[in-house]
Protein backbone atom coordinates (compact mmCIF):
# COMPACT_ATOMS: atom_id res chain seq x y z
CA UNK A 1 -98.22 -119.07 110.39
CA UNK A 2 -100.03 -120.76 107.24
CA UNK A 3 -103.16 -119.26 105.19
CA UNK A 4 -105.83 -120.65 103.40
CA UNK A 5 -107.21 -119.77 100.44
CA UNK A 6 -110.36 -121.18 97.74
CA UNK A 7 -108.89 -120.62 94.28
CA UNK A 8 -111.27 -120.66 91.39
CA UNK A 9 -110.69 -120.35 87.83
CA UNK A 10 -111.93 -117.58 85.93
CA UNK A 11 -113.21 -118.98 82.84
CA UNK A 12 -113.27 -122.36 80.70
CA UNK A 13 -109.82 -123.47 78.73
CA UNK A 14 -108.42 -126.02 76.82
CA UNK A 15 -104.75 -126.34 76.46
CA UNK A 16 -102.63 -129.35 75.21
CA UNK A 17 -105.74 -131.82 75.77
CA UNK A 18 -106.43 -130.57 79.21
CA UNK A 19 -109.83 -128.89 80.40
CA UNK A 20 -110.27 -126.38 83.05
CA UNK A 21 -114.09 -125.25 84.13
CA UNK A 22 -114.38 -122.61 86.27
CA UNK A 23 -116.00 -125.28 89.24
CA UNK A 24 -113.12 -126.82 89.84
CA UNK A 25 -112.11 -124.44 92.40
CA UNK A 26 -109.45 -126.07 95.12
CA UNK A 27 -108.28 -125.21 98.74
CA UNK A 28 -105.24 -124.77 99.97
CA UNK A 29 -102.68 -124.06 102.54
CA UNK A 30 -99.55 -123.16 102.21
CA UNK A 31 -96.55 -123.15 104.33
CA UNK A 32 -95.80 -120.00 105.13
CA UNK A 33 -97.09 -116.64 105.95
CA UNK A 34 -98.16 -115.41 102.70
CA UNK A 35 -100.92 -113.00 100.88
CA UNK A 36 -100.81 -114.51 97.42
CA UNK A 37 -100.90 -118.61 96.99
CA UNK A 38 -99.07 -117.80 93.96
CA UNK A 39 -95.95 -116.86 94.93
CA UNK A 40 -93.86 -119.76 95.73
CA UNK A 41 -94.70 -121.09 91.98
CA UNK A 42 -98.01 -122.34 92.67
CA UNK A 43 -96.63 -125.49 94.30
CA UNK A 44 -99.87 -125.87 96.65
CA UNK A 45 -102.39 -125.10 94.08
CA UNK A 46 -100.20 -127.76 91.36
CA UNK A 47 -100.32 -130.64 93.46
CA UNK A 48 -104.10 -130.04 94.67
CA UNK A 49 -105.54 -129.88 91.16
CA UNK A 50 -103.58 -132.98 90.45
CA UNK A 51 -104.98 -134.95 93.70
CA UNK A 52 -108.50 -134.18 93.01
CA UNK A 53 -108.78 -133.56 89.31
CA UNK A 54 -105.96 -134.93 87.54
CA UNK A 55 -104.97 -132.15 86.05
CA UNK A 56 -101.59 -130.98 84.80
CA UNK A 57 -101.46 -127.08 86.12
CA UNK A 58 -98.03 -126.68 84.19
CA UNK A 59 -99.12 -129.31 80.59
CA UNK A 60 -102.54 -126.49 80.62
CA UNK A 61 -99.72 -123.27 80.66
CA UNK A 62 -102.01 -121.76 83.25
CA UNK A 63 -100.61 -118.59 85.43
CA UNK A 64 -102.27 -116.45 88.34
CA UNK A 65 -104.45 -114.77 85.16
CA UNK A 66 -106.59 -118.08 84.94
CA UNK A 67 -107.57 -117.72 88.74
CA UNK A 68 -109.03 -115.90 91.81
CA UNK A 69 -108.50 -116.70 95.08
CA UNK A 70 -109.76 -115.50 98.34
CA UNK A 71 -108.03 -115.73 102.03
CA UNK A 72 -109.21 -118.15 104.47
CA UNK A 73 -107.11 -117.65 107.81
CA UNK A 74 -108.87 -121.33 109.48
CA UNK A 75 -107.96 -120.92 112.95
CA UNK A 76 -109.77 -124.50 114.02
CA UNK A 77 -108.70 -126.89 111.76
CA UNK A 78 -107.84 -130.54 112.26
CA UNK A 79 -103.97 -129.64 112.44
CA UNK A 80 -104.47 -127.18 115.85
CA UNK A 81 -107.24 -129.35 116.98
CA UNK A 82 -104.99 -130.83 119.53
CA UNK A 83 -104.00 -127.70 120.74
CA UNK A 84 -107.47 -126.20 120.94
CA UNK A 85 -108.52 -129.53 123.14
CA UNK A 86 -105.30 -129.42 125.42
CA UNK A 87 -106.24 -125.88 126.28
CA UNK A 88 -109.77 -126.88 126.82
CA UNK A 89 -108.29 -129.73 129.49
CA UNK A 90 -106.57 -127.14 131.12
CA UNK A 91 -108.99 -124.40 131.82
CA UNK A 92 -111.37 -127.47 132.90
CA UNK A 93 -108.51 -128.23 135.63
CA UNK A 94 -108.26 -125.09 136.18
CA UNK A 95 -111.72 -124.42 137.00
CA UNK A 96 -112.16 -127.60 139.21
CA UNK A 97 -109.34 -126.28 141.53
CA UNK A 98 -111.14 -123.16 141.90
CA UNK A 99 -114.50 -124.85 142.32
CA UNK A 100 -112.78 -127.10 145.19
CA UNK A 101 -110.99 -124.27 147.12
CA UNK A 102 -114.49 -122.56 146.77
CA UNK A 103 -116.32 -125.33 148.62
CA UNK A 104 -113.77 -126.11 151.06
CA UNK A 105 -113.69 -122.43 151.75
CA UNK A 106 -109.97 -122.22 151.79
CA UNK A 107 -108.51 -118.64 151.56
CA UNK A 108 -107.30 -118.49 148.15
CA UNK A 109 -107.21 -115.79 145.26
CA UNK A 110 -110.27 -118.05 143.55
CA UNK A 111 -112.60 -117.21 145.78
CA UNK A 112 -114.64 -115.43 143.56
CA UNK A 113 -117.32 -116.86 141.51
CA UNK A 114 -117.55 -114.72 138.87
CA UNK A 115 -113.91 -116.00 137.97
CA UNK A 116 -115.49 -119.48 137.80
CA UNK A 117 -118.58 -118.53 135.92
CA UNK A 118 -115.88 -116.50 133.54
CA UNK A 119 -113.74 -119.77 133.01
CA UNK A 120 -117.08 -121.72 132.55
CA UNK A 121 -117.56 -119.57 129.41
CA UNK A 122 -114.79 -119.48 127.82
CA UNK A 123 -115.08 -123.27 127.94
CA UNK A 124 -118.14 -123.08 126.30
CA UNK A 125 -117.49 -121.13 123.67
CA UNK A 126 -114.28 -122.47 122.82
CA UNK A 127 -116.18 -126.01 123.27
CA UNK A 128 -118.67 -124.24 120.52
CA UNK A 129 -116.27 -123.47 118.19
CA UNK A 130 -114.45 -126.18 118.29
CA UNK A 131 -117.49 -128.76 117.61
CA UNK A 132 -118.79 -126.51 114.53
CA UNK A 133 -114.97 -125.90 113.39
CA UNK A 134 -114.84 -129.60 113.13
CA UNK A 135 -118.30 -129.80 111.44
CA UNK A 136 -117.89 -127.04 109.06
CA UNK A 137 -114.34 -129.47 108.21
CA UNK A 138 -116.72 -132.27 107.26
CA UNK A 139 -119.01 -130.02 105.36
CA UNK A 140 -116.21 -128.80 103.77
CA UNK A 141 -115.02 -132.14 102.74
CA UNK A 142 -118.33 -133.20 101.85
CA UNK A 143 -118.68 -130.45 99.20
CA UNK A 144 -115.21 -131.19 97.62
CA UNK A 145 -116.29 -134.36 97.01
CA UNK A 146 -119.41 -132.62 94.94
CA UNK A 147 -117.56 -130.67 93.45
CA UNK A 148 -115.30 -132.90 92.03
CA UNK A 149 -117.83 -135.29 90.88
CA UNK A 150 -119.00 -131.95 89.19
CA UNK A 151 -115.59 -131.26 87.79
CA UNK A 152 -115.44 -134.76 86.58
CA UNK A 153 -118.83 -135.00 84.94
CA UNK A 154 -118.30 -131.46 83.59
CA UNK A 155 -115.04 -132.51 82.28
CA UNK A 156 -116.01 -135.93 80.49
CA UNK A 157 -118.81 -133.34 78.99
CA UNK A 158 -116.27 -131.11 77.42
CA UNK A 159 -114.11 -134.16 76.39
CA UNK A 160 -117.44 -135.61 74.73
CA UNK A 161 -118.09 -132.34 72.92
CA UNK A 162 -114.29 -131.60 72.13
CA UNK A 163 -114.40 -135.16 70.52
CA UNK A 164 -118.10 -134.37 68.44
CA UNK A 165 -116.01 -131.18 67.06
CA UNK A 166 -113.21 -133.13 66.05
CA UNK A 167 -115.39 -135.32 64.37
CA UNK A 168 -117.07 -132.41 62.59
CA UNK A 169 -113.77 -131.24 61.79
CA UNK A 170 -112.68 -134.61 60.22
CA UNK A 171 -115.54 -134.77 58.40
CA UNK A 172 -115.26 -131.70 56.58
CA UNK A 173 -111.74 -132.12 55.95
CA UNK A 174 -112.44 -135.79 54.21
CA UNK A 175 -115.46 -133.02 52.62
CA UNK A 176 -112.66 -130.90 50.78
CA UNK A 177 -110.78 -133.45 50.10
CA UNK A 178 -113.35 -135.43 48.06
CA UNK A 179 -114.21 -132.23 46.34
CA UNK A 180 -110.57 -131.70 44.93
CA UNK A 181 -110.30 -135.33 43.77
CA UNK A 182 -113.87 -134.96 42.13
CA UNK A 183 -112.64 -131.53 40.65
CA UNK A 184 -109.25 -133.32 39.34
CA UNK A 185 -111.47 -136.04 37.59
CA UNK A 186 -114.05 -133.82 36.09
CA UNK A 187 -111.41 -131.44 34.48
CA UNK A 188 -109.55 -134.58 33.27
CA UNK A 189 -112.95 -135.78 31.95
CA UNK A 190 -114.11 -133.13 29.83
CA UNK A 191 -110.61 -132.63 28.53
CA UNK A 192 -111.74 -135.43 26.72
CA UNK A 193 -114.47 -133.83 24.78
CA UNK A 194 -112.98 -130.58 24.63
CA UNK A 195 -112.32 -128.68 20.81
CA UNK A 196 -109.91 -125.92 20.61
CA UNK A 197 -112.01 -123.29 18.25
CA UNK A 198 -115.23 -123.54 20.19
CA UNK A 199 -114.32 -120.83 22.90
CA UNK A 200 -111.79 -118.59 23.79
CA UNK A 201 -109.46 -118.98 26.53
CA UNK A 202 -111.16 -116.75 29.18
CA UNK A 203 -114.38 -119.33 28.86
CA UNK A 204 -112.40 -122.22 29.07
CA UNK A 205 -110.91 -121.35 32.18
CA UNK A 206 -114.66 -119.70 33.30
CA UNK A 207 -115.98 -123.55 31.98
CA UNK A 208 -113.17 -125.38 34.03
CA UNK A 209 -114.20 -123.16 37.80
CA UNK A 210 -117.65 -123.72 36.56
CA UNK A 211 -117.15 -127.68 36.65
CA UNK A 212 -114.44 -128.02 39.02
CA UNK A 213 -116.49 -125.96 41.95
CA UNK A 214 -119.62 -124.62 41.69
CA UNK A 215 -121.12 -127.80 40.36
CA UNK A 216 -120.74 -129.15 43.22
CA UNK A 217 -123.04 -126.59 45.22
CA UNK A 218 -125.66 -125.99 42.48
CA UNK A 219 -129.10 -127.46 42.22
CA UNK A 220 -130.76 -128.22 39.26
CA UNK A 221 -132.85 -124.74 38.78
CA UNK A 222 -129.43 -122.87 39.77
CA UNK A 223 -127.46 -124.76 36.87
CA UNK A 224 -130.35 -124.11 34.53
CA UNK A 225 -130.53 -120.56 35.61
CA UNK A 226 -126.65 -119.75 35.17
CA UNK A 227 -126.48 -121.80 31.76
CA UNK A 228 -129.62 -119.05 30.42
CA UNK A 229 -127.58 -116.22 31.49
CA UNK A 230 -124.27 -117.51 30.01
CA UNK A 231 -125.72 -117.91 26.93
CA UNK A 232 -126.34 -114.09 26.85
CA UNK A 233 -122.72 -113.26 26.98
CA UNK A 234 -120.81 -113.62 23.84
CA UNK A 235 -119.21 -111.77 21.33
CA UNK A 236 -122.22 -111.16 19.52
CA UNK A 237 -123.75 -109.71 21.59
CA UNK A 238 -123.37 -105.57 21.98
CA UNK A 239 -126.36 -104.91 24.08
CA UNK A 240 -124.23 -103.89 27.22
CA UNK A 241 -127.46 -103.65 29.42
CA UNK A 242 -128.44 -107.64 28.62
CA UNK A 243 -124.67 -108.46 28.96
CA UNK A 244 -124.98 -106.91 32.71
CA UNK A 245 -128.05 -107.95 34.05
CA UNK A 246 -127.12 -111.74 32.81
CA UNK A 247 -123.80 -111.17 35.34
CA UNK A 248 -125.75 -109.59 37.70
CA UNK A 249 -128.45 -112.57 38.17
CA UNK A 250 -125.29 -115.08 38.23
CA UNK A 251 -124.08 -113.16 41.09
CA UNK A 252 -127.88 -113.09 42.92
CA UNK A 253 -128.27 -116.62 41.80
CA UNK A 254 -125.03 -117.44 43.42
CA UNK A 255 -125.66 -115.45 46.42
CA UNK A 256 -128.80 -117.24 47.08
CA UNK A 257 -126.93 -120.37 47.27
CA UNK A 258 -124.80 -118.86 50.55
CA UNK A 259 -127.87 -117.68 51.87
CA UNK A 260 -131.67 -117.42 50.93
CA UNK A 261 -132.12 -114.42 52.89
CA UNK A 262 -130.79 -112.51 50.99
CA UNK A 263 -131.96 -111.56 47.03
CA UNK A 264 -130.28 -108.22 45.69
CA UNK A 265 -131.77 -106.60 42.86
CA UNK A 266 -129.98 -107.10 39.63
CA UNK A 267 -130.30 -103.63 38.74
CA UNK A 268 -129.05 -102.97 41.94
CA UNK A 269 -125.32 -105.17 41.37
CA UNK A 270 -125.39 -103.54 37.91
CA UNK A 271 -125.33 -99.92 39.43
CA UNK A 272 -122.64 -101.07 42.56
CA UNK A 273 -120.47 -102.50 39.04
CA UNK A 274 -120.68 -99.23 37.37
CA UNK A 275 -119.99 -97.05 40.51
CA UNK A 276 -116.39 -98.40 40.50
CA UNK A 277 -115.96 -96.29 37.26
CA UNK A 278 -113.14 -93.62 37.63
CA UNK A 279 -113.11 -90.22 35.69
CA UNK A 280 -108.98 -90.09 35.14
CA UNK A 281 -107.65 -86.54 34.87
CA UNK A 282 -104.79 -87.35 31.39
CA UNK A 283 -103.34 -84.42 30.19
CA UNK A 284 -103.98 -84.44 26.40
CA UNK A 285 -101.16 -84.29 24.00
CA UNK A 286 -102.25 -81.90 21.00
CA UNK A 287 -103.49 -83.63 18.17
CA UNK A 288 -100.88 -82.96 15.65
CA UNK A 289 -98.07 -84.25 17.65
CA UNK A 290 -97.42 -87.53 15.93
CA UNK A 291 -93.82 -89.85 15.81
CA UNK A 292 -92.62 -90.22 12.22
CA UNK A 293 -91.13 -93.42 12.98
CA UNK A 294 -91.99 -95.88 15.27
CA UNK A 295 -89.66 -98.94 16.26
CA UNK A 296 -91.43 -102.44 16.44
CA UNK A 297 -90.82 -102.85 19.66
CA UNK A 298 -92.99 -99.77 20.52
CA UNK A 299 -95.92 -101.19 18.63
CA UNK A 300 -99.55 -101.53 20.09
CA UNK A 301 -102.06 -103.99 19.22
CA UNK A 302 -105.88 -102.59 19.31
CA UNK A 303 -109.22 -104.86 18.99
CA UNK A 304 -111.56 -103.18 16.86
CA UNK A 305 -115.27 -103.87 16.95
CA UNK A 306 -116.44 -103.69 12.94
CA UNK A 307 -119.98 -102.16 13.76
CA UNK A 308 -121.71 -103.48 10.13
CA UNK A 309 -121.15 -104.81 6.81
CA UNK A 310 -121.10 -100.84 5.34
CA UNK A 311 -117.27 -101.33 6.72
CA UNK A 312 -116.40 -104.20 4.10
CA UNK A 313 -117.72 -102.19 1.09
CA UNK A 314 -115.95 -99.29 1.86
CA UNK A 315 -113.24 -101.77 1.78
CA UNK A 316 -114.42 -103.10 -1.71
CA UNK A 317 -114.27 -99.03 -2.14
CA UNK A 318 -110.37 -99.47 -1.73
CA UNK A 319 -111.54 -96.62 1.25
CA UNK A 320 -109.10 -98.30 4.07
CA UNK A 321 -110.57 -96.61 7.35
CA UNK A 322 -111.69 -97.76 10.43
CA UNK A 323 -115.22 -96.46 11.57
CA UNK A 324 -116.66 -95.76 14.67
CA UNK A 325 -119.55 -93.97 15.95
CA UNK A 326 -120.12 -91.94 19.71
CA UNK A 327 -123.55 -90.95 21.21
CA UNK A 328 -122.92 -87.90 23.52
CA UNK A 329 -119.26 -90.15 24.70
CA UNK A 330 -116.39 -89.53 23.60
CA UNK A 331 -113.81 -91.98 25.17
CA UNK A 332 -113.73 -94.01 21.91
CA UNK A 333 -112.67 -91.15 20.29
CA UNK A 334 -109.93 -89.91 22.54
CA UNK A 335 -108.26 -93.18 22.08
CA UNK A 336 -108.30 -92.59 17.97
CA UNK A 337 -107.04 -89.32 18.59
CA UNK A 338 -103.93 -89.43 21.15
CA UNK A 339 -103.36 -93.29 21.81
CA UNK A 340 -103.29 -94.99 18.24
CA UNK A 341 -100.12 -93.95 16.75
CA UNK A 342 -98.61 -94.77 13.02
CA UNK A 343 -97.50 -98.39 12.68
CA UNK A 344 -99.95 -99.88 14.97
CA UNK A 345 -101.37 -103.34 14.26
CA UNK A 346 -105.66 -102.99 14.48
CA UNK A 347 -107.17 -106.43 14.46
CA UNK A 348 -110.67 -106.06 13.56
CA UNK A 349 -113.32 -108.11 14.58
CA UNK A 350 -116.61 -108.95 12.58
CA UNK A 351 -119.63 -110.92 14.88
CA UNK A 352 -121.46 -113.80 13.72
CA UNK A 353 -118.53 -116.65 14.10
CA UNK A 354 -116.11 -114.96 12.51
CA UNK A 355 -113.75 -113.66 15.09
CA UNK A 356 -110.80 -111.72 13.31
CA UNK A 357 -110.72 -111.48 9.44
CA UNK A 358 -108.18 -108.53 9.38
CA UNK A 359 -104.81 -107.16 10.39
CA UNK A 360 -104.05 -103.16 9.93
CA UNK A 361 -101.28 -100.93 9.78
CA UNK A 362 -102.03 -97.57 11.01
CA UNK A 363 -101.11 -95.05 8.40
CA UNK A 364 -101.18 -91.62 8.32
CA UNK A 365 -103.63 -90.34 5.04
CA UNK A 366 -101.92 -87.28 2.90
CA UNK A 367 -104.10 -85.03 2.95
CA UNK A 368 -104.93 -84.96 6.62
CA UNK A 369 -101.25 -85.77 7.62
CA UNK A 370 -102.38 -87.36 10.42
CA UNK A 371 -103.62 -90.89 11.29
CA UNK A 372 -107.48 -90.08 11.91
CA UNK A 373 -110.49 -88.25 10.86
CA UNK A 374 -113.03 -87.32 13.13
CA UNK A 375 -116.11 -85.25 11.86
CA UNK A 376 -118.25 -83.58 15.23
CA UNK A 377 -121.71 -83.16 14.65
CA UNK A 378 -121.92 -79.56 14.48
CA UNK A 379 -118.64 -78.86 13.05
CA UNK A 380 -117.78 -81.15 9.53
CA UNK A 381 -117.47 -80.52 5.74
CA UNK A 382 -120.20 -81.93 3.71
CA UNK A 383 -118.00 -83.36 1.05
CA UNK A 384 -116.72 -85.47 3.97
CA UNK A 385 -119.68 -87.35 5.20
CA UNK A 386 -119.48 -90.15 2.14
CA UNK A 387 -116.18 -90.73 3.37
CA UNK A 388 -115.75 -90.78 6.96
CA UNK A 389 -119.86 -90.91 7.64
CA UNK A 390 -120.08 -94.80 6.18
CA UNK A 391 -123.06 -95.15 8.28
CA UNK A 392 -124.75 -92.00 8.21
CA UNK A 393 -124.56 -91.66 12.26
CA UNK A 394 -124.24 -87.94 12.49
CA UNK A 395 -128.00 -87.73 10.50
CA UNK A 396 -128.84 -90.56 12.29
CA UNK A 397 -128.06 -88.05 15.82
CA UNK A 398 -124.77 -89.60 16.88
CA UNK A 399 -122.11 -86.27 18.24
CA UNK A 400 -118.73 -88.12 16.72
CA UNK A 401 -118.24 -89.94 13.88
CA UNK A 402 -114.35 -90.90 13.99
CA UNK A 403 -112.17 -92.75 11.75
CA UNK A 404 -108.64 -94.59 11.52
CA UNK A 405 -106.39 -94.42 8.22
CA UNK A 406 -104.95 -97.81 7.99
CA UNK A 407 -103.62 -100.88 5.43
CA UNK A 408 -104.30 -104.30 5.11
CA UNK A 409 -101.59 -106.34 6.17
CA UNK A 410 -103.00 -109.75 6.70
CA UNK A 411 -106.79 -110.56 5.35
CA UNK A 412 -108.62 -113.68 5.81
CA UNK A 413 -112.53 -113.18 4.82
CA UNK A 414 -113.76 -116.61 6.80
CA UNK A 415 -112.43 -115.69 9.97
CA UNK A 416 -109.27 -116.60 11.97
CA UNK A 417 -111.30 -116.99 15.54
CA UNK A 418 -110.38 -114.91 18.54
CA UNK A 419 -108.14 -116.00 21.66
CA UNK A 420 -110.06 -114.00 24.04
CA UNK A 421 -113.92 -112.05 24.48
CA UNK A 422 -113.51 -108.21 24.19
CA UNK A 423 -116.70 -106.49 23.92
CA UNK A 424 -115.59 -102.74 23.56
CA UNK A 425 -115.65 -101.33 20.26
CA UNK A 426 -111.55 -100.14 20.25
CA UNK A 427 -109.49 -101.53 23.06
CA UNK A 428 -105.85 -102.14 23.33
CA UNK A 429 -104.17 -105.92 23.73
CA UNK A 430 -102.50 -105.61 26.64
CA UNK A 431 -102.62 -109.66 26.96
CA UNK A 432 -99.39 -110.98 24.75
CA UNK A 433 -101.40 -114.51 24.30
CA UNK A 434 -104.10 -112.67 22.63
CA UNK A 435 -102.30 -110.73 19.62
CA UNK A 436 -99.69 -114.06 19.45
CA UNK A 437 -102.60 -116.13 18.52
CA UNK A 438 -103.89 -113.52 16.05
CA UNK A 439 -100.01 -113.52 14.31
CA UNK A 440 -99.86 -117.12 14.20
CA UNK A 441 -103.37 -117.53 12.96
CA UNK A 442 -103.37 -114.50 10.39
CA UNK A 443 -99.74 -116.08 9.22
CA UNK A 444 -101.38 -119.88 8.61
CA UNK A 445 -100.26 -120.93 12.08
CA UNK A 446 -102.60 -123.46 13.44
CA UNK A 447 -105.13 -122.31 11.32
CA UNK A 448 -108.25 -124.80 10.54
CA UNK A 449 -107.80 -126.06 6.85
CA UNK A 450 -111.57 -125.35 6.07
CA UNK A 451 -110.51 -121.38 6.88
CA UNK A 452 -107.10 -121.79 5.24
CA UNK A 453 -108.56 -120.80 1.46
CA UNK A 454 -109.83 -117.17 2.80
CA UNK A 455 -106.32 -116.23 3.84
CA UNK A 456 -105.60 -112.82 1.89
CA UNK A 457 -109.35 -112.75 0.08
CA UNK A 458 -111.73 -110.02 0.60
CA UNK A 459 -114.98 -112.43 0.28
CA UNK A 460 -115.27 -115.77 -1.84
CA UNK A 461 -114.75 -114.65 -5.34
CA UNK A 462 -111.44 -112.73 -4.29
CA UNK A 463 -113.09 -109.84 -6.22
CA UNK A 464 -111.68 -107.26 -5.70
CA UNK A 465 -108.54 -107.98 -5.49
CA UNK A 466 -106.74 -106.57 -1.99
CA UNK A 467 -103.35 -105.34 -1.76
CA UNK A 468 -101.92 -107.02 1.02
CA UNK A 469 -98.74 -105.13 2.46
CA UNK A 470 -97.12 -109.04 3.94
CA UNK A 471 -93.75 -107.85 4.52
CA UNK A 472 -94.94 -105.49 7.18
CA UNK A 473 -96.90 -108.12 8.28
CA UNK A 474 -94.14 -110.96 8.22
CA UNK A 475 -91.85 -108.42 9.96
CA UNK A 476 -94.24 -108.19 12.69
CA UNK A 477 -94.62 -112.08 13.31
CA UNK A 478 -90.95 -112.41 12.98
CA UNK A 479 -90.40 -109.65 15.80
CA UNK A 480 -92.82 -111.25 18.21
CA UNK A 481 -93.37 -114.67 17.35
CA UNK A 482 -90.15 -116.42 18.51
């Protein structure tokens, strides 16, 4: 015997181009006895949703998952119809006989009239049942048709909005790919104007993101804002606490942009910056324990920050040391102490436009046989302090006052430039470009001609003169400069 059942999708999808919506449920029979309409493949339900809806069960992917279903055993329907009325005919002959026999008052097994008013109503009621079975049929065939002018209008909904979002999605694809062909142009562009000495390579690149994207998104008081706080970072600059609140209001400033909403304090991005700093447990070698020789290939670079013109006339003072001062810190001083080793190159760096005007071999001094000189505050010789106090930080409340014996090999008094923006006061070069640039520019390498006359000169009137140790230098440049 066949079953019925409604089956009604779950939920809304969209597969391959096709739309299912969970009113366009479908009834069907299928041709056996079965409890799931499912499990002959779905044949029924396949070529139902393609008769009313048009739509491709097997193109969508769709399994029993995408559907519920519920039995519907129809026992009037139009295909037993003619068996329901054939059986009504009969019982009406039937009961005719009996009403006859009754009349005529012939001795039969019908005389009783509660047989006939029995027969009477099961003709009724199977009358009754019939008429509504056949009138729910046309109600239910009434509200198919509804519901697939739903499905249809619901459908040529979802195709209207699937074909706004594609739109949308065109539109901010042709978006993008305006911005990279604007990008491409303005790079090109102001390659045209560009100078090599008038930044270093890290602001170049910062200057090319700059124009190439954010540009772009900016309005006029963001660009004015983020050009103010660029301005505050440079080389020159050693106030750390102006150098980080200028990067923090970029970031709010830029934040902003993604959403007003929100405003973060700058203080606030400057502490989250900080907290990212991590206390590193290094075992410290002892101080003493120095390699007598060093092969180049071992060598480190350092940037040195020059703190003041006192270092220059301690130079003029043929005294060749380094100076640096701590305030209750002491990282710059554990550098000095177990990282710089003999035969390092120190580049040192003077503000003001200068960039680099020396090159330095570490050395280690005689009479300290080691490469440094560090006077504490509590703990230091007085006949030291003219030496290795050049500018009187310990009276002046600093806790370290520390110092690196070195010797000049390359000098250049105007200024080589700098390849990239280091603000610490010692740091090594772990970037090959940067101490490249400073061999090549040190050695007369792409050097401006207007800076080419301070090459091995202390100041202008070359007085005094500076002993210059070039074949360490020209060793160097040989090694790494290929």
């Amino acid at each position: 015997m066949a079953k019925v059942f409604k089956v009604t999708p779950k939920r809304e999808k969209r597969t391959n181009g096709t739309i299912l919506t969970p009113e366009m449920s479908v009834t069907v029979t299928t041709a056996q006895h079965v409890d799931d309409p499912f499990s002959n493949g779905a044949k029924e339900i396949k070529e139902a949703y393609m008769r009313l809806y048009g739509f491709d069960y097997k193109k969508a992917c769709c399994s029993e998952d995408d559907f519920e279903y519920d039995k519907w055993n129809k026992v009037f329907n139009k295909e037993t119809s003619p068996y329901w009325l054939g059986a009504i005919i009969i019982l009406s002959i039937v009961s005719m006989i009996v009403l006859y026999f009754s009349e005529a008052q012939i001795p039969t097994v019908f005389t009783s009239s509660g047989i006939i008013a029995i027969v009477s109503a099961i003709i009724g009621v199977i009358l009754t049942v019939f008429v509504t079975s056949i009138l729910l049929d046309r109600q239910s065939e009434t509200q198919k048709e509804l519901l697939k002018e739903q499905a249809k209008t619901q459908k040529e909904l979802l195709e209207a909005k699937s074909e706004e979002e594609t739109l949308k999605d065109k539109g901010i694809k042709i978006y993008e790919q305006k911005i990279r062909v604007y990008s491409q142009f303005i790079k090109q562009l102001w390659g045209l104007v560009d100078k090599e000495d008038e930044i270093t390579e890290e602001l170049k690149k910062l200057r090319t993101i700059c124009f190439q994207k954010l540009v772009f998104y900016l309005n006029s008081e963001q660009v004015k804002n983020i050009s103010t706080q660029i301005e505050k970072i440079t080389p020159e600059n050693d106030d750390d606490k102006a150098i980080n609140k200028a990067i923090g209001e970029i970031t709010r400033v830029l934040q902003i942009n993604l959403d007003p909403k929100i405003d973060v304090n700058t203080d606030l991005l400057e502490t989250l910056y900080r907290s990212f700093k991590i206390d590193v447990d290094v075992k410290k070698p002892n101080d003493q324990q120095f390699p007598n020789d060093q092969q180049f290939k071992d060598i480190t670079f350092w940037h040195f920050n020059m703190l003041g013109e006192k270092q220059i006339e301690e130079f003029k003072n043929n005294n060749w040391i380094l100076n640096l001062n701590e305030y209750d810190q002491d990282w710059r001083t554990w550098k000095i102490r177990h990282q710089v080793k003999p035969n390092d190159v120190v580049f040192l760096f003077r503000r003001g436009g200068y960039g680099y005007i020396g090159a330095f071999k570490v050395v280690i001094d005689e009479e300290e046989g080691k490469c440094f000189k560090v006077l504490e505050r509590d703990n230091y010789k007085q006949n030291d302090i003219k030496r290795f106090d050049i500018y009187d930080s310990l009276a002046d409340g600093s806790t370290l006052s520390s110092n690196i014996f070195v010797k000049p090999i390359a000098y250049n008094y105007k200024g080589v430039g700098y390849y990239s923006v280091r603000r610490s006061t010692i740091e090594k070069m772990n970037k090959e470009e940067s101490y490249l640039y400073l061999l090549a520019r040190f050695g007369g390498i792409n050097l401006p001609e207007e800076k080419k006359d301070g090459m091995g000169k202390l100041n202008e009137n070359d007085d005094p003169k500076i002993i210059i140790d070039s074949d360490y230098f020209n060793t160097i440049k040989a090694s790494y400069l290929k």
